[in-house]
PDB file of N, CA and C in Angstrom:
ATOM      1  N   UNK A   1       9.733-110.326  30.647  1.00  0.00           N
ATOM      2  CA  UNK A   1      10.418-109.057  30.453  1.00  0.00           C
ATOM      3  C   UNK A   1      10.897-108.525  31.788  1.00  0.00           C
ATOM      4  N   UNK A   2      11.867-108.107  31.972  1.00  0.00           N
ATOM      5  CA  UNK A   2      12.595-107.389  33.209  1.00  0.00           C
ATOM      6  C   UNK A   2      12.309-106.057  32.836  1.00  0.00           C
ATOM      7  N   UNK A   3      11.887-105.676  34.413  1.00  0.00           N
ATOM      8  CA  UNK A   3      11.433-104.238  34.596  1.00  0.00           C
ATOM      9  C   UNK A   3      12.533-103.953  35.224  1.00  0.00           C
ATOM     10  N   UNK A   4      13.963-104.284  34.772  1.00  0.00           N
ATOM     11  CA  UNK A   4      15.193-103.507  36.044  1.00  0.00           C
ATOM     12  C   UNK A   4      15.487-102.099  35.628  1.00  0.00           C
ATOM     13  N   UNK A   5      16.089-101.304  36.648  1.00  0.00           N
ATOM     14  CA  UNK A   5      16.403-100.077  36.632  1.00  0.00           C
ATOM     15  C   UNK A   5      17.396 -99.662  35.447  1.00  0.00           C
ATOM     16  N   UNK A   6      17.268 -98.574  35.105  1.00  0.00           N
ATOM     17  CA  UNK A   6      18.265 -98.118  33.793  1.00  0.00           C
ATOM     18  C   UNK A   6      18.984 -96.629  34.580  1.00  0.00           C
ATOM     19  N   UNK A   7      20.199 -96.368  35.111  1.00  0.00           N
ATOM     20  CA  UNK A   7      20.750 -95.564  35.902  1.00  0.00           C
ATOM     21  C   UNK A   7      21.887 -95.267  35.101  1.00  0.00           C
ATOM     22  N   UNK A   8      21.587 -93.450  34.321  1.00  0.00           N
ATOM     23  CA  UNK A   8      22.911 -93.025  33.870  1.00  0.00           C
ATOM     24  C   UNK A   8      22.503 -91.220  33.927  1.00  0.00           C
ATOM     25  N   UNK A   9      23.518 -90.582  33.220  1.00  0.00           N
ATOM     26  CA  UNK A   9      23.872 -89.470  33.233  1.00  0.00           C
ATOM     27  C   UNK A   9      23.700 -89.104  31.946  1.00  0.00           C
ATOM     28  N   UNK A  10      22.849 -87.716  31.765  1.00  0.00           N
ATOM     29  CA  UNK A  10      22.759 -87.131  30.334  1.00  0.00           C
ATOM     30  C   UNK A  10      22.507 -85.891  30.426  1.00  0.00           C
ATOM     31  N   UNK A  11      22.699 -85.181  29.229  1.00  0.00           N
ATOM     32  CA  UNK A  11      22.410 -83.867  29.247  1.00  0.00           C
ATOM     33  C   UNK A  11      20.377 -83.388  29.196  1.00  0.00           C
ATOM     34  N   UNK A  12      19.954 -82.767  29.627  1.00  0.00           N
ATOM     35  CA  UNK A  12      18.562 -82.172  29.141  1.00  0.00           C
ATOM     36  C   UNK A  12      19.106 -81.768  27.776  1.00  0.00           C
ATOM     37  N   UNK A  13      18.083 -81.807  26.566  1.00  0.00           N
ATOM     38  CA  UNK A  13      17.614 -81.866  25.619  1.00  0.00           C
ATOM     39  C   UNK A  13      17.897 -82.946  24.420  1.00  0.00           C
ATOM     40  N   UNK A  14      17.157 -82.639  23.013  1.00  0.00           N
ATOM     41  CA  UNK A  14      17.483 -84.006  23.060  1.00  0.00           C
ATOM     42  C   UNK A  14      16.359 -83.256  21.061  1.00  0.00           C
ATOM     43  N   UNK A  15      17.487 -83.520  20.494  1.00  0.00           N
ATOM     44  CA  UNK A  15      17.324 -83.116  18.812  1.00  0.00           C
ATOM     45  C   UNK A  15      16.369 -84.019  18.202  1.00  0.00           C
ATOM     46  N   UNK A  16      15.262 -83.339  18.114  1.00  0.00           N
ATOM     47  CA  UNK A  16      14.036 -83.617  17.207  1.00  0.00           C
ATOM     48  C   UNK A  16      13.614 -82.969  15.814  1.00  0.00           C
ATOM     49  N   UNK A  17      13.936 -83.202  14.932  1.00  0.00           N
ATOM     50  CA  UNK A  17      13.965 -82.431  13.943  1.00  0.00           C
ATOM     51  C   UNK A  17      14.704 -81.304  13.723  1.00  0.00           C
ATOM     52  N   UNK A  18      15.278 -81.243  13.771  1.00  0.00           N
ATOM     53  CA  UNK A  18      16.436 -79.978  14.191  1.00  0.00           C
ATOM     54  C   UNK A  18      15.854 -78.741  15.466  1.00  0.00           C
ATOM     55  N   UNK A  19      15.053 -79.032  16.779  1.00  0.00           N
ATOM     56  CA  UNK A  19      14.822 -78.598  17.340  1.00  0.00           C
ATOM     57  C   UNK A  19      14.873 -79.342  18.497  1.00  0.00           C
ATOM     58  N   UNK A  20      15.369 -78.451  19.669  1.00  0.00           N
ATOM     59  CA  UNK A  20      16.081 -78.836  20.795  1.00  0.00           C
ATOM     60  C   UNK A  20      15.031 -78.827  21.761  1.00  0.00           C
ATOM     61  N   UNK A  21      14.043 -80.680  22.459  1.00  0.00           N
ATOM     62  CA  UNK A  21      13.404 -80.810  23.544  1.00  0.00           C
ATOM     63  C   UNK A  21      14.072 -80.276  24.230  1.00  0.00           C
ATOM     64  N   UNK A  22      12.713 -80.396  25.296  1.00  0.00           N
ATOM     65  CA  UNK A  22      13.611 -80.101  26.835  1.00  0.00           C
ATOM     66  C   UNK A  22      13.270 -81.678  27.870  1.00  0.00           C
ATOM     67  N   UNK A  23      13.998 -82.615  27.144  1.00  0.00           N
ATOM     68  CA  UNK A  23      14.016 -84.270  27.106  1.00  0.00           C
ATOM     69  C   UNK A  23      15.474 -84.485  27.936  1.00  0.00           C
ATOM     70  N   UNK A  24      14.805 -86.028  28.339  1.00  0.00           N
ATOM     71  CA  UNK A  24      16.524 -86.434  28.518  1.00  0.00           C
ATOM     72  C   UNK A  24      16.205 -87.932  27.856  1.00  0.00           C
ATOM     73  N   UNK A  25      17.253 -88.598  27.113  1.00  0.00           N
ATOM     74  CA  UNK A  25      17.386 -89.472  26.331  1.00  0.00           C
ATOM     75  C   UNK A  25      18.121 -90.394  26.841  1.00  0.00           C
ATOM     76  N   UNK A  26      16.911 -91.906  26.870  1.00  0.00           N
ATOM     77  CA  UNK A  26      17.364 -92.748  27.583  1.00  0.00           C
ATOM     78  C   UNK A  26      18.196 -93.868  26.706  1.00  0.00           C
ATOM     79  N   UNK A  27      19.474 -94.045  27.020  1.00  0.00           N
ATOM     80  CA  UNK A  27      20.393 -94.920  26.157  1.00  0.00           C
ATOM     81  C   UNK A  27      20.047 -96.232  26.076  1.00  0.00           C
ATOM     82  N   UNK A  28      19.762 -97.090  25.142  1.00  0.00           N
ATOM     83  CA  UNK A  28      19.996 -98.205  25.119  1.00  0.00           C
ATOM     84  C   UNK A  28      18.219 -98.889  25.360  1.00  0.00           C
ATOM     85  N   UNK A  29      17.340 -97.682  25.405  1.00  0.00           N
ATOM     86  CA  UNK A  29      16.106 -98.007  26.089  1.00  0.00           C
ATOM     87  C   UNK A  29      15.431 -98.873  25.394  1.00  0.00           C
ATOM     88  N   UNK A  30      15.073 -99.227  23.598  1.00  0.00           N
ATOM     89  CA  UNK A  30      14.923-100.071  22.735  1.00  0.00           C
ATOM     90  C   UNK A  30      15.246-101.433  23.294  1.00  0.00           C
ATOM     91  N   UNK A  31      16.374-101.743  23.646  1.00  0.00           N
ATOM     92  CA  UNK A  31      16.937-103.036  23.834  1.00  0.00           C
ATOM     93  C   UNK A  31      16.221-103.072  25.433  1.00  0.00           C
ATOM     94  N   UNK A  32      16.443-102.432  26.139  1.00  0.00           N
ATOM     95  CA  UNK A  32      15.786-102.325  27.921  1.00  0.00           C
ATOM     96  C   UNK A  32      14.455-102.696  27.783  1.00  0.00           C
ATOM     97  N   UNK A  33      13.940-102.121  27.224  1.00  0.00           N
ATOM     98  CA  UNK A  33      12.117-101.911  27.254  1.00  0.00           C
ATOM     99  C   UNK A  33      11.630-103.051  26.375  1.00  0.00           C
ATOM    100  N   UNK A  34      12.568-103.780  25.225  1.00  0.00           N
ATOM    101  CA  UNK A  34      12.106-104.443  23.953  1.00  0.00           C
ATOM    102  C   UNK A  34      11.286-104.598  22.914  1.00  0.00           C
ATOM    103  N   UNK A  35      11.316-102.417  23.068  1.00  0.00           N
ATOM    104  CA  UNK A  35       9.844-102.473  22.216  1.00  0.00           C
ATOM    105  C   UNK A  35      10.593-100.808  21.562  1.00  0.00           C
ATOM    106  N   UNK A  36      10.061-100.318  20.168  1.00  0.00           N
ATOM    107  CA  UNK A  36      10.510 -99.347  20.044  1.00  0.00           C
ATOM    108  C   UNK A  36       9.223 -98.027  19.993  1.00  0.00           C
ATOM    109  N   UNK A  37       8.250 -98.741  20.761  1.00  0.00           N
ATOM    110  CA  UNK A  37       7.018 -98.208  20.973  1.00  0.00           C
ATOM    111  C   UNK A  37       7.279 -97.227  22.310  1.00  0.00           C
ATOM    112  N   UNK A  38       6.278 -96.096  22.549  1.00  0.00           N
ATOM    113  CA  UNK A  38       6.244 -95.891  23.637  1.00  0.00           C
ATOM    114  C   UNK A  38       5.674 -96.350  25.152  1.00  0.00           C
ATOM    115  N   UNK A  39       6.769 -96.158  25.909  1.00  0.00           N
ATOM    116  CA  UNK A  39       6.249 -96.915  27.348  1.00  0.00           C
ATOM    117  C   UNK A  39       5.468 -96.164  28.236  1.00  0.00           C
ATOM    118  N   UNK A  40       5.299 -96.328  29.860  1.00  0.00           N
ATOM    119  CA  UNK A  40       5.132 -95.912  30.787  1.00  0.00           C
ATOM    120  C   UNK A  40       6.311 -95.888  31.458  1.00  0.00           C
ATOM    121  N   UNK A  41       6.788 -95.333  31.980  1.00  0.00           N
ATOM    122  CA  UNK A  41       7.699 -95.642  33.327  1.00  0.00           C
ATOM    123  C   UNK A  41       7.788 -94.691  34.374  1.00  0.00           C
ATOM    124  N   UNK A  42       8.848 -94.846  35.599  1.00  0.00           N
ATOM    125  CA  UNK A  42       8.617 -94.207  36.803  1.00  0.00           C
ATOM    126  C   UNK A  42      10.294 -93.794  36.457  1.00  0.00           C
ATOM    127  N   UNK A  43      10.747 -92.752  36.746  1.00  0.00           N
ATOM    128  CA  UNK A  43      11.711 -91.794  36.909  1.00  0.00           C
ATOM    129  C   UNK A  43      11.833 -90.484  37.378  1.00  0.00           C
ATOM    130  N   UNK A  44      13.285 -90.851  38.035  1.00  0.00           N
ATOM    131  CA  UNK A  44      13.759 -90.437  39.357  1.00  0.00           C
ATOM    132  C   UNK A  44      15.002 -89.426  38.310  1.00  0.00           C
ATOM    133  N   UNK A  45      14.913 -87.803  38.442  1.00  0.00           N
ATOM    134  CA  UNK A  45      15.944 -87.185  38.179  1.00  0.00           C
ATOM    135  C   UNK A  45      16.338 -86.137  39.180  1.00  0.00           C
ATOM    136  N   UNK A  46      17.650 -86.174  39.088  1.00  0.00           N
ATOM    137  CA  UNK A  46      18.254 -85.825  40.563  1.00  0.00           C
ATOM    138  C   UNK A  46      17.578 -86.767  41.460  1.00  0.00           C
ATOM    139  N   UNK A  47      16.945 -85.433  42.132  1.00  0.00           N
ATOM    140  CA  UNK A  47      16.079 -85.703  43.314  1.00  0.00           C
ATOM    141  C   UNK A  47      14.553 -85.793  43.259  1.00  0.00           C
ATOM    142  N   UNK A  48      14.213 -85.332  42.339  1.00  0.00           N
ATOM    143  CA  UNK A  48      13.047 -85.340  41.941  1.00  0.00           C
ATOM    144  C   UNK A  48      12.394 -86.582  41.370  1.00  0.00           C
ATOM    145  N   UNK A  49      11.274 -86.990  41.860  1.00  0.00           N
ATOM    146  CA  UNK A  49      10.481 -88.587  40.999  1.00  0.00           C
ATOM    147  C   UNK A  49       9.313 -88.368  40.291  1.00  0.00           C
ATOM    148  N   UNK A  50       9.323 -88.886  38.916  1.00  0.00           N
ATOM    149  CA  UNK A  50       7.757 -88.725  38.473  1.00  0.00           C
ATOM    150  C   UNK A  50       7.227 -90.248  37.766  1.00  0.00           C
ATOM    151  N   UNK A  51       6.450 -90.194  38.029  1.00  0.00           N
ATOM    152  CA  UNK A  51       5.650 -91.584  38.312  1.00  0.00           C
ATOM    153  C   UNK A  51       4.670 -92.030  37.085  1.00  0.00           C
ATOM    154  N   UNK A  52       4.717 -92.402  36.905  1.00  0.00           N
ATOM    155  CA  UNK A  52       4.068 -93.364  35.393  1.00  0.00           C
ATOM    156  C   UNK A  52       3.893 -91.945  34.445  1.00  0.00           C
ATOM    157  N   UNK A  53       5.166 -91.362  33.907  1.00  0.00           N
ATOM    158  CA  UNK A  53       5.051 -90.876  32.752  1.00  0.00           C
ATOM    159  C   UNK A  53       5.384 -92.075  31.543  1.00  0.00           C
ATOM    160  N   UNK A  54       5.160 -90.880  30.215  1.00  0.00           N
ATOM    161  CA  UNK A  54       5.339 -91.579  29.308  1.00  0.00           C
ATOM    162  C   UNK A  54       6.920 -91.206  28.356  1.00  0.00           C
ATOM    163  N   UNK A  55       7.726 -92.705  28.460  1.00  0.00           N
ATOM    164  CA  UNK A  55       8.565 -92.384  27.512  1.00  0.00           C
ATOM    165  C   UNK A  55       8.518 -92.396  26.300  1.00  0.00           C
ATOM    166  N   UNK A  56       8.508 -91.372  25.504  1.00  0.00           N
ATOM    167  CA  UNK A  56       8.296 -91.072  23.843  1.00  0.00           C
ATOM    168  C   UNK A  56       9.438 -91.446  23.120  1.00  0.00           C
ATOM    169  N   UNK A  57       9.057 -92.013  21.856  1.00  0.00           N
ATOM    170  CA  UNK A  57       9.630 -92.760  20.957  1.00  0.00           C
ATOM    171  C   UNK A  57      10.651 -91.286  20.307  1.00  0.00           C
ATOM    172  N   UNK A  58      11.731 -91.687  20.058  1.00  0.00           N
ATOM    173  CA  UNK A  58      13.072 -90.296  19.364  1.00  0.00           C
ATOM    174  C   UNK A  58      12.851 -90.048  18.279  1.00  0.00           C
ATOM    175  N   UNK A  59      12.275 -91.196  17.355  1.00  0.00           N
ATOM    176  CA  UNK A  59      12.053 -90.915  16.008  1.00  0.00           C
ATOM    177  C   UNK A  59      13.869 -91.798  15.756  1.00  0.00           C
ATOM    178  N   UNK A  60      14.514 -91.969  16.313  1.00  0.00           N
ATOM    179  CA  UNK A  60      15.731 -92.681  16.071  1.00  0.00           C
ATOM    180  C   UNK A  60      15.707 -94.123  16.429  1.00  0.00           C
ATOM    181  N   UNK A  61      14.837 -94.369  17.046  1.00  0.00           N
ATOM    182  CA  UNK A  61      14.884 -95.896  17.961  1.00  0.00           C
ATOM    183  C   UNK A  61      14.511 -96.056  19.133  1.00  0.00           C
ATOM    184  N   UNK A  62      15.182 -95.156  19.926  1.00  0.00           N
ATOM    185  CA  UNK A  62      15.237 -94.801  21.516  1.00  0.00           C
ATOM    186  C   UNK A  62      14.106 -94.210  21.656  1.00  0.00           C
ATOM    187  N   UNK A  63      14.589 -94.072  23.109  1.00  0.00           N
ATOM    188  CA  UNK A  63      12.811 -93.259  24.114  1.00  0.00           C
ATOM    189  C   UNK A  63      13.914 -92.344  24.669  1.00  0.00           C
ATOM    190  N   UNK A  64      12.659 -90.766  24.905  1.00  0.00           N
ATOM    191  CA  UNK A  64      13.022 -89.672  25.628  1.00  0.00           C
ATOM    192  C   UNK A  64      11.980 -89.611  26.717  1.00  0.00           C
ATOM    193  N   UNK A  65      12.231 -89.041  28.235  1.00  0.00           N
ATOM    194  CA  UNK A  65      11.587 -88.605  28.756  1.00  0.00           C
ATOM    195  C   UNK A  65      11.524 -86.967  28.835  1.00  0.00           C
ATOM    196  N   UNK A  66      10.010 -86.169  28.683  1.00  0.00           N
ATOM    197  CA  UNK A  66      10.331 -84.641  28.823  1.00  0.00           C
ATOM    198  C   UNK A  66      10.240 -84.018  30.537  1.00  0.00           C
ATOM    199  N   UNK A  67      10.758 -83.112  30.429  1.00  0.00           N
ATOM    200  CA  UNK A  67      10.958 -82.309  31.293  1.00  0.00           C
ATOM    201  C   UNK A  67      10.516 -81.131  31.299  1.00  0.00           C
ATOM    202  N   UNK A  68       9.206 -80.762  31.938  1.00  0.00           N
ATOM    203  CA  UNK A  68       8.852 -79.759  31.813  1.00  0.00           C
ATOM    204  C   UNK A  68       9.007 -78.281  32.866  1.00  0.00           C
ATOM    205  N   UNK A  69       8.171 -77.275  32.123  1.00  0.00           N
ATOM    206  CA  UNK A  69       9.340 -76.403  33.004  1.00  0.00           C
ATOM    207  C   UNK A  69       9.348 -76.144  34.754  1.00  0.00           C
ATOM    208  N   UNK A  70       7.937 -76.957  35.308  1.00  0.00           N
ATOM    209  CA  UNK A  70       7.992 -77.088  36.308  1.00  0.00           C
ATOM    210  C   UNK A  70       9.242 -77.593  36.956  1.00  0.00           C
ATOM    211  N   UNK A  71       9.611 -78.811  36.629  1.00  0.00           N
ATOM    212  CA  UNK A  71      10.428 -79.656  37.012  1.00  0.00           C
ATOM    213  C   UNK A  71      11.707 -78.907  36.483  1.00  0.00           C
ATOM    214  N   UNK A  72      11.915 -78.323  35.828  1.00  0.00           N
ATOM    215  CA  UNK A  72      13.616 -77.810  35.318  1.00  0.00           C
ATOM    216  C   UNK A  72      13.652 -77.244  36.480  1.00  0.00           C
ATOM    217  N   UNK A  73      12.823 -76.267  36.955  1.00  0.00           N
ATOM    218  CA  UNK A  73      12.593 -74.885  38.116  1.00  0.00           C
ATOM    219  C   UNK A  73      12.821 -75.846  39.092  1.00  0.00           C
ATOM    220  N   UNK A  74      12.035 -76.931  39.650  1.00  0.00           N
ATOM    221  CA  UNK A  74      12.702 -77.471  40.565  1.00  0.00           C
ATOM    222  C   UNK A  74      14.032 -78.156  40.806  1.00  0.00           C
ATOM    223  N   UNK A  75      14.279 -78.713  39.519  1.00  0.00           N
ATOM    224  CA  UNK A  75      15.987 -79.320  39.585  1.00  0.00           C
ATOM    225  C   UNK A  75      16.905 -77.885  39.368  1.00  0.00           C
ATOM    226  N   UNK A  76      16.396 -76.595  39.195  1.00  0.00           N
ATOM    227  CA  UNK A  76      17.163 -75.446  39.249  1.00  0.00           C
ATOM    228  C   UNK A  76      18.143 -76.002  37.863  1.00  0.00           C
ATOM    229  N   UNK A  77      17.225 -76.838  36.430  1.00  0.00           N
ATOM    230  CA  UNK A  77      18.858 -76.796  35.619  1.00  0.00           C
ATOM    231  C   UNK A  77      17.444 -76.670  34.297  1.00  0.00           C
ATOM    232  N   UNK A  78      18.150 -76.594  33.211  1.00  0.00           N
ATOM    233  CA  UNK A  78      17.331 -76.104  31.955  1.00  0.00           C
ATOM    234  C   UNK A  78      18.499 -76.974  30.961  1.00  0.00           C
ATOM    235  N   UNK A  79      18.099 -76.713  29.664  1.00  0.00           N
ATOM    236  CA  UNK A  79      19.061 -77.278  28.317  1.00  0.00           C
ATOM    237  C   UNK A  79      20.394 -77.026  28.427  1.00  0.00           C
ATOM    238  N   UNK A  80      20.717 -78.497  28.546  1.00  0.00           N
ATOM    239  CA  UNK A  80      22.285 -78.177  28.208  1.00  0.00           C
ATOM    240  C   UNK A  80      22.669 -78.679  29.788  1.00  0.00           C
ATOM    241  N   UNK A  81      22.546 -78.338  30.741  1.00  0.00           N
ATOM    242  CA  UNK A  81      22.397 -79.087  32.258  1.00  0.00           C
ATOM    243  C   UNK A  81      22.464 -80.733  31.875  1.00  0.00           C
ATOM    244  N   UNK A  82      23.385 -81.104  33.091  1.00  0.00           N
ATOM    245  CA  UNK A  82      23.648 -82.788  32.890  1.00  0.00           C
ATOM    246  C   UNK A  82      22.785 -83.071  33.981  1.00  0.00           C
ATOM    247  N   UNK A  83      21.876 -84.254  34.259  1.00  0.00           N
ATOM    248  CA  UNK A  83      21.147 -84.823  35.571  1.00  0.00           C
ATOM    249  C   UNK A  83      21.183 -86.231  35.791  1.00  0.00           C
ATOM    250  N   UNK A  84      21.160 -86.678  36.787  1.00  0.00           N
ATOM    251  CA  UNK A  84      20.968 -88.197  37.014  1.00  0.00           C
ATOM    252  C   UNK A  84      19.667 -88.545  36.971  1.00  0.00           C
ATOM    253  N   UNK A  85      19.598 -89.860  36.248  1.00  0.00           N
ATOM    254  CA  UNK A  85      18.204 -90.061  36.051  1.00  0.00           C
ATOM    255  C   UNK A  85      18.605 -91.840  36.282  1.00  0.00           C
ATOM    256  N   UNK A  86      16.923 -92.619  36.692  1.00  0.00           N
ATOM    257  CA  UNK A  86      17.090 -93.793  37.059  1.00  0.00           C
ATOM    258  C   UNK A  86      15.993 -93.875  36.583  1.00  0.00           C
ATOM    259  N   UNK A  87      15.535 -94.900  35.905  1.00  0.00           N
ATOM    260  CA  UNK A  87      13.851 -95.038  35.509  1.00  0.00           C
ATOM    261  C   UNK A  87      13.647 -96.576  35.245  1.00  0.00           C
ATOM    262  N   UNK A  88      12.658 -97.083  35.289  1.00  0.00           N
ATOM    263  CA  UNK A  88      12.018 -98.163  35.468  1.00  0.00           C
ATOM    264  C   UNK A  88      10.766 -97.906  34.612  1.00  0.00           C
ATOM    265  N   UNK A  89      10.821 -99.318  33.453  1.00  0.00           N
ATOM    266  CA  UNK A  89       9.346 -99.513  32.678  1.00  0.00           C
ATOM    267  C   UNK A  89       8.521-100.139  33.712  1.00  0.00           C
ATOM    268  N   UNK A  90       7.167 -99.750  33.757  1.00  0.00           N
ATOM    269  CA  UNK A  90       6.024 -99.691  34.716  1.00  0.00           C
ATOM    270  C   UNK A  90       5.360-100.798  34.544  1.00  0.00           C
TER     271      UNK A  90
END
């Protein structure tokens, strides 16, 4: 399995039952990761890095990572804010 980097652009949040995380949703992560289970990984948004969180399953296929409100306060962005994110399964 390749642990390579997954590097794109998305908005914070991310529709769970008709209620809006404060997630960013990693594209294509099913096919990346090869599992539709949840992972570990290390991700980098903006500028900010957090280190063996867990990416949670969407209930669609995909994995979300959350963002909590520490980290919004530090990237200075909340729902609806676009961020760069780079993450790596662990």
């Amino acid at each position: 399995m390749s642990h390579a980097e997954l590097r794109f652009e998305a908005p914070i949040g991310v529709d769970v039952k008709g209620e809006i995380w404060p997630c960013v949703e990693i594209p294509g992560s099913a096919d990346s990761f090869g599992t539709r289970k949840a992972v570990r990984v290390d991700v980098e948004v903006d500028d900010i890095r957090l280190e063996n969180v867990g990416a949670m399953v969407t209930g669609t296929g995909g994995h979300m990572v959350s963002l909590n409100a520490k980290v919004r306060r530090q990237l200075g962005k909340d729902i609806g804010d676009v961020v760069r994110v780079a993450v790596t399964r662990r």
